[in-house]
Protein backbone atom coordinates (compact mmCIF):
# COMPACT_ATOMS: atom_id res chain seq x y z
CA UNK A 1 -18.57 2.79 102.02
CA UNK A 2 -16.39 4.81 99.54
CA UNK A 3 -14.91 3.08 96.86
CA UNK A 4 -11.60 4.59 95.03
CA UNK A 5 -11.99 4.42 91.47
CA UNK A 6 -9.45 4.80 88.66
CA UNK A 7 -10.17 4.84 85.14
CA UNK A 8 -7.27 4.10 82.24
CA UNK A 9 -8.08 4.60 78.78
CA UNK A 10 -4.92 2.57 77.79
CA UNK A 11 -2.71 2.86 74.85
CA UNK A 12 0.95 1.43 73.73
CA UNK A 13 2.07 4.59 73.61
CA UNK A 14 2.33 6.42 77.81
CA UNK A 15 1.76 9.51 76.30
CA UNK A 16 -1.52 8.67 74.72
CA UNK A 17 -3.13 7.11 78.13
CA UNK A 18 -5.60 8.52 79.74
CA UNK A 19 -6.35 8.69 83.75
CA UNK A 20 -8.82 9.69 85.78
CA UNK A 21 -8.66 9.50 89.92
CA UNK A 22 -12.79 9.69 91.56
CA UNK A 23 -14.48 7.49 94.18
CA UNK A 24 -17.83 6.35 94.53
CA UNK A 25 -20.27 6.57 97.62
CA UNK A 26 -23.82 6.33 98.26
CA UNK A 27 -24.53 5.66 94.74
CA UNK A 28 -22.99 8.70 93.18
CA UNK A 29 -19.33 8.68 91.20
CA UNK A 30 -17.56 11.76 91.63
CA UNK A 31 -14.28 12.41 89.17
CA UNK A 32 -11.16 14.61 90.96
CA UNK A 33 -8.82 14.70 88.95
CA UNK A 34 -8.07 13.60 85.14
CA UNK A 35 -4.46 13.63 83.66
CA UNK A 36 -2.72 12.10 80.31
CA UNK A 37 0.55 10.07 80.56
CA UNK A 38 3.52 11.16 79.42
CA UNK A 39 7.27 9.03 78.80
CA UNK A 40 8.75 10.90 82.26
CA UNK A 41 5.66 10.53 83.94
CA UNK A 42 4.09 7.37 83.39
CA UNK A 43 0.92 5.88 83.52
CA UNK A 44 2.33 3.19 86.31
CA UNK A 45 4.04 6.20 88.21
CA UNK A 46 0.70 7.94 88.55
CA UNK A 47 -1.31 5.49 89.69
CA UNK A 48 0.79 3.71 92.06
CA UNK A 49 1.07 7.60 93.20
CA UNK A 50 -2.50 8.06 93.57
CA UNK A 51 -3.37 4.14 95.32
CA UNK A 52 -0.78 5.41 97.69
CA UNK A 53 -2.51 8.38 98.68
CA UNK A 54 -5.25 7.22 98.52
CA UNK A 55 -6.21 3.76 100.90
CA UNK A 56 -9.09 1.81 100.84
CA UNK A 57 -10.97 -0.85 98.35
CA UNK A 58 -10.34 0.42 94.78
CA UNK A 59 -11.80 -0.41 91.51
CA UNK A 60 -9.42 0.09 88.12
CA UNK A 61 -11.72 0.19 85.16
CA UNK A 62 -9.32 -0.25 81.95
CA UNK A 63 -10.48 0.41 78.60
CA UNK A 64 -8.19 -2.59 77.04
CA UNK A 65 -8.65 -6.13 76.73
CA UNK A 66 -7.59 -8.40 79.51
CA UNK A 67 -7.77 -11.59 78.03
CA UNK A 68 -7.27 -13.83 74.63
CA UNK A 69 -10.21 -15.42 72.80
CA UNK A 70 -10.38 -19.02 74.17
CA UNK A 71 -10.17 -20.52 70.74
CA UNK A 72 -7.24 -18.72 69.06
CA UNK A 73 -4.83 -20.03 72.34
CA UNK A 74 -6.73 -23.49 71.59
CA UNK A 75 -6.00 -23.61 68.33
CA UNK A 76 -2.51 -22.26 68.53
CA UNK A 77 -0.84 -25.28 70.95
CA UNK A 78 -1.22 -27.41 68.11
CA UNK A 79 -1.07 -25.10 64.80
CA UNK A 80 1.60 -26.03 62.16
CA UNK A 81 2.88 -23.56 60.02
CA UNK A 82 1.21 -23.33 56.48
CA UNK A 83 -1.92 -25.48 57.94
CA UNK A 84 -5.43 -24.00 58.00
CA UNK A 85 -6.98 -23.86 61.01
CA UNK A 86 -10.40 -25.72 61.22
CA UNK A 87 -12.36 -23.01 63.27
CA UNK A 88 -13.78 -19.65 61.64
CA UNK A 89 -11.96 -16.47 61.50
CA UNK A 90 -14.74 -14.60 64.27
CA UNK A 91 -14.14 -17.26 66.30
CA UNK A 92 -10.76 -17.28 66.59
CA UNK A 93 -10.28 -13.65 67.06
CA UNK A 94 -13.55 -12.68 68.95
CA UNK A 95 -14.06 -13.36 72.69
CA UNK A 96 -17.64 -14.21 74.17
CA UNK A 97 -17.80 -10.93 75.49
CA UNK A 98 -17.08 -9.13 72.30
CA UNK A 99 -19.93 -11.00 70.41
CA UNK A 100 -21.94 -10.00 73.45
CA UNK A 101 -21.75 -6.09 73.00
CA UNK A 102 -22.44 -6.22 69.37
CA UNK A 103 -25.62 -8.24 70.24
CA UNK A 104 -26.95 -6.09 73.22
CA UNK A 105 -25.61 -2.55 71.45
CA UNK A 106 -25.30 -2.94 68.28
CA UNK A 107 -21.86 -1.83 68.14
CA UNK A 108 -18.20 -4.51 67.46
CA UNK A 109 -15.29 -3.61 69.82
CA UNK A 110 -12.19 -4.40 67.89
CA UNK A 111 -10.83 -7.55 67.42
CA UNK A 112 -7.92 -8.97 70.54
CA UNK A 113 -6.59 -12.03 68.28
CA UNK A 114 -6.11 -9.68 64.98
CA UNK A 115 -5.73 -5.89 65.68
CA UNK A 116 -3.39 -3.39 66.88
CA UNK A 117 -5.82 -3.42 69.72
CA UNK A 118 -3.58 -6.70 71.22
CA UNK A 119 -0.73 -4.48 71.71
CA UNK A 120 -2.50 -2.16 74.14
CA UNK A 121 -3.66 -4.86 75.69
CA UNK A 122 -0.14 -6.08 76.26
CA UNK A 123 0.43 -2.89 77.85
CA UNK A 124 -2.76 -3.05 80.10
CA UNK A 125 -1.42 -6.16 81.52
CA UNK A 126 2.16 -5.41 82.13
CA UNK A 127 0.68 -2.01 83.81
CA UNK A 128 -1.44 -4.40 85.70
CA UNK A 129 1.72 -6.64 86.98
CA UNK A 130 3.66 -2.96 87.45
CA UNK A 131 0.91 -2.44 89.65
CA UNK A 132 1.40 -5.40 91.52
CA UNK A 133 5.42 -5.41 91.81
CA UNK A 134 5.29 -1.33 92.78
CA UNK A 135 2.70 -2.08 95.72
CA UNK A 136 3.31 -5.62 96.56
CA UNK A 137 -0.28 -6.59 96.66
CA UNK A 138 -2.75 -8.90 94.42
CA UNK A 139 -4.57 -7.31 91.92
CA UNK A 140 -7.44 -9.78 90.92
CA UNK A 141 -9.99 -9.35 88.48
CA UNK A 142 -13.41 -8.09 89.90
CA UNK A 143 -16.44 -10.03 89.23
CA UNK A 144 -18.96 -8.26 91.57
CA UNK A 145 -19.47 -5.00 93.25
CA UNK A 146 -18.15 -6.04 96.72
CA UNK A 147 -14.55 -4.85 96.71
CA UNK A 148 -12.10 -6.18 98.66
CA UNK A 149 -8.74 -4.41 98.44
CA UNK A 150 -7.73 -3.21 94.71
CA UNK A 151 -9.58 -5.04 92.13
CA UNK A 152 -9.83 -4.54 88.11
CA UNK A 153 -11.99 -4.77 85.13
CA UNK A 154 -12.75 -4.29 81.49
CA UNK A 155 -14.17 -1.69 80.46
CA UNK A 156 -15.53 -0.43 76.58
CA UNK A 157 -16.07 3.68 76.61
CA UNK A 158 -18.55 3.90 73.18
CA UNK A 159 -20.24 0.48 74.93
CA UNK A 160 -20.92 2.71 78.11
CA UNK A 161 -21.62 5.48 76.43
CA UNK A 162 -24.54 3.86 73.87
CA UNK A 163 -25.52 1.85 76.94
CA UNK A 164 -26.34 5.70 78.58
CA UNK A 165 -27.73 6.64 75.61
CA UNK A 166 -25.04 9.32 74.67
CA UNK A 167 -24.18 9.29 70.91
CA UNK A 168 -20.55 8.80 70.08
CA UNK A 169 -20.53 9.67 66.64
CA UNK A 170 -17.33 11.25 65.85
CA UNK A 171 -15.60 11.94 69.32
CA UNK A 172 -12.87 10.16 69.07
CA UNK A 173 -12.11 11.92 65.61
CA UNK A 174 -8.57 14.62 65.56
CA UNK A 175 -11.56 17.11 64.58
CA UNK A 176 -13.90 16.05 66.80
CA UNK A 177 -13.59 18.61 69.72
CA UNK A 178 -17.34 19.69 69.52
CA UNK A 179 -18.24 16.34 69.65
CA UNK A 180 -15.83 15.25 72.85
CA UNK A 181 -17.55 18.71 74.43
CA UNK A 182 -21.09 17.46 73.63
CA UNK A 183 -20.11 13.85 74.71
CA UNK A 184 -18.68 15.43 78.29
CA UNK A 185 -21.50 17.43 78.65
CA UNK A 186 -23.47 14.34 78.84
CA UNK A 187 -21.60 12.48 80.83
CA UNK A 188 -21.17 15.05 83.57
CA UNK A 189 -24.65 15.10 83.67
CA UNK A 190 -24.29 11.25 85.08
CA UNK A 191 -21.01 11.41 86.98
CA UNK A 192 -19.68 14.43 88.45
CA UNK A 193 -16.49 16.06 87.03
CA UNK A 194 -14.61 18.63 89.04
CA UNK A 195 -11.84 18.80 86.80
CA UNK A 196 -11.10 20.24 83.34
CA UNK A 197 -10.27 17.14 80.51
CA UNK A 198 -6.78 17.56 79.36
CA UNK A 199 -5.99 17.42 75.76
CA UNK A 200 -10.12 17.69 75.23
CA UNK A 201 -9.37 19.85 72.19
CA UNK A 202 -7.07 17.29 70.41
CA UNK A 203 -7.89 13.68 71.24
CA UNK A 204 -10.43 11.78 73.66
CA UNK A 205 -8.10 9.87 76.13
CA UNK A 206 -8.64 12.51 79.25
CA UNK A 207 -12.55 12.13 78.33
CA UNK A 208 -12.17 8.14 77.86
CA UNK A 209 -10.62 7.79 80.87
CA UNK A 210 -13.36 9.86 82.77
CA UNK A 211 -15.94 7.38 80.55
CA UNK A 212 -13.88 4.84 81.45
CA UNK A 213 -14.79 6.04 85.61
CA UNK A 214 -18.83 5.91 84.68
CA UNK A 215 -18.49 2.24 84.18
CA UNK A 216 -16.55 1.71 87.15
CA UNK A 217 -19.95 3.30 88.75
CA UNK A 218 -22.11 1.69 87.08
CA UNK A 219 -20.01 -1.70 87.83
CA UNK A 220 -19.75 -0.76 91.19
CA UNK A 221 -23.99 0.22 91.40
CA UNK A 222 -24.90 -3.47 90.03
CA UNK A 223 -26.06 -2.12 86.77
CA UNK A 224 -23.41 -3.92 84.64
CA UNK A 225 -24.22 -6.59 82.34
CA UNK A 226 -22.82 -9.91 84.12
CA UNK A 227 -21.28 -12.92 81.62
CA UNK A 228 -23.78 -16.00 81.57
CA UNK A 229 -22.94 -19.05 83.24
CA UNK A 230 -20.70 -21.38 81.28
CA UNK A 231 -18.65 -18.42 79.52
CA UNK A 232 -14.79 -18.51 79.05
CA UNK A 233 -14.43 -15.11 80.53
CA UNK A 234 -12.15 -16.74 83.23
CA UNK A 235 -9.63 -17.18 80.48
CA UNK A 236 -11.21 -14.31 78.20
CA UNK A 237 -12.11 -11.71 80.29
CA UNK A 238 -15.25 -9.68 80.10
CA UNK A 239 -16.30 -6.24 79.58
CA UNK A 240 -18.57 -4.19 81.77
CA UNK A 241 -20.91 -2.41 80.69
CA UNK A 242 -24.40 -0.71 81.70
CA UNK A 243 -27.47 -2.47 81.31
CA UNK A 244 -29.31 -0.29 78.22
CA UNK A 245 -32.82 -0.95 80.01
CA UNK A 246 -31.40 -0.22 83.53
CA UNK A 247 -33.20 3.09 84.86
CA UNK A 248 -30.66 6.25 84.15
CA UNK A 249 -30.34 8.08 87.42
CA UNK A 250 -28.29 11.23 86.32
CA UNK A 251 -26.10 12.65 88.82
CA UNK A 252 -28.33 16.15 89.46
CA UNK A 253 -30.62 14.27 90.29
CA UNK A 254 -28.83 12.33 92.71
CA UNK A 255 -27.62 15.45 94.15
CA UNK A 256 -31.39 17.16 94.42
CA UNK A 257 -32.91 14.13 95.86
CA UNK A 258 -30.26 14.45 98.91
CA UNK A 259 -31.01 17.90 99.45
């Protein structure tokens, strides 16, 4: 069965989000066609567009968190102004899955409950609900491979990309262009690309997007990490990501072994 797959390396800012339009079939994630957002072209116009055209079970794999840590909406309900709250600071900002990647990778995704992150992650959800209104249908979170209709997760580019053994080290830098090159290099060797990365010179979202597509493979192969039983991620969300000791079956290779 072919699975659409659309990756969104989200952003406040349209013009700053990155897309990426691919599907994934017999084990093998193949990326069409990669585009940045823009104020007259939106994010939610361009991938309404593209679920239009393109039927079938989907999978949206957005780099932005999709939830609040459990303990900071606890907490609020019954917070007074000028009281201290009686929980620590990590806790109240940190979700179960962000403790989780810095444990397995090494590496902290940014902080929901006390960064600028929370307003992109404003704008993944109200993209999420455009979604929705624009195509009248349910867009549920995803939870395992078997897709029914269109579906959505989490998704952390550097945590895919360390998970796949690629080093980010400065991509994501305004000077960083050798590094996005040597970073897309290695991931095409994993997914296929058959599109140039917009904007590759200047920033990372066309690339983060297409990273952003790799873990909607890897979700979709059953080599994602899965939350442990007992978790908030209901209310938190979670973030999907490869499984570091999972074999690496590189794309090429994919393609040889068919013939």
């Amino acid at each position: 069965m072919t699975t659409n797959i659309v990756g969104i390396d989200c952003a406040s800012d349209p013009s700053n989000v990155g897309l990426a339009l691919g599907e994934f079939s017999d084990g093998r994630g193949v990326v069409g066609r990669v585009e940045v957002g823009s104020v007259k072209r939106t994010p939610l116009d361009t991938v309404a567009n593209w679920l239009q055209e393109r039927p079938g079970p989907t999978l949206l794999a957005l780099d932005a968190p999709l939830g609040w840590p459990a303990p900071l909406a606890h907490a609020l309900q019954s917070h007074a102004a000028g009281e201290a709250f009686d929980v620590e600071a990590h806790d109240l900002f940190r979700r179960e899955t962000d403790r989780y990647i810095r444990r397995v990778i090494g590496k902290q995704s940014l902080d929901v409950g006390a960064d600028r992150i929370a307003r992109t992650a404003f704008a993944a959800l109200e993209l999420l609900a455009g979604l929705r209104r624009r195509l009248d249908c349910h867009i549920p979170l995803a939870w395992d491979a078997k897709l029914s209709g269109t579906q959505a997760i989490e998704v952390y580019p550097v945590a895919t990309l360390i998970a796949h053994g690629i080093d980010p080290t400065g991509y994501k830098s305004k000077t960083g262009e050798s590094e996005r090159r040597r970073v897309l290099d290695a991931v095409r060797s994993l997914v296929t690309i058959e599109t140039e990365i917009p904007g590759i010179s200047k920033a990372s979202d066309g690339l983060d997007a297409a990273i952003c597509a790799l873990a909607a493979c890897d979700f979709l192969s059953g080599m994602a990490l899965s939350p442990k039983e007992g978790w908030p991620v209901g209310r938190e969300g979670w973030v999907w990501f490869r499984d570091p000791n999972a074999q690496q079956v590189h794309a090429a290779d994919a393609r040889t072994s068919r013939g």
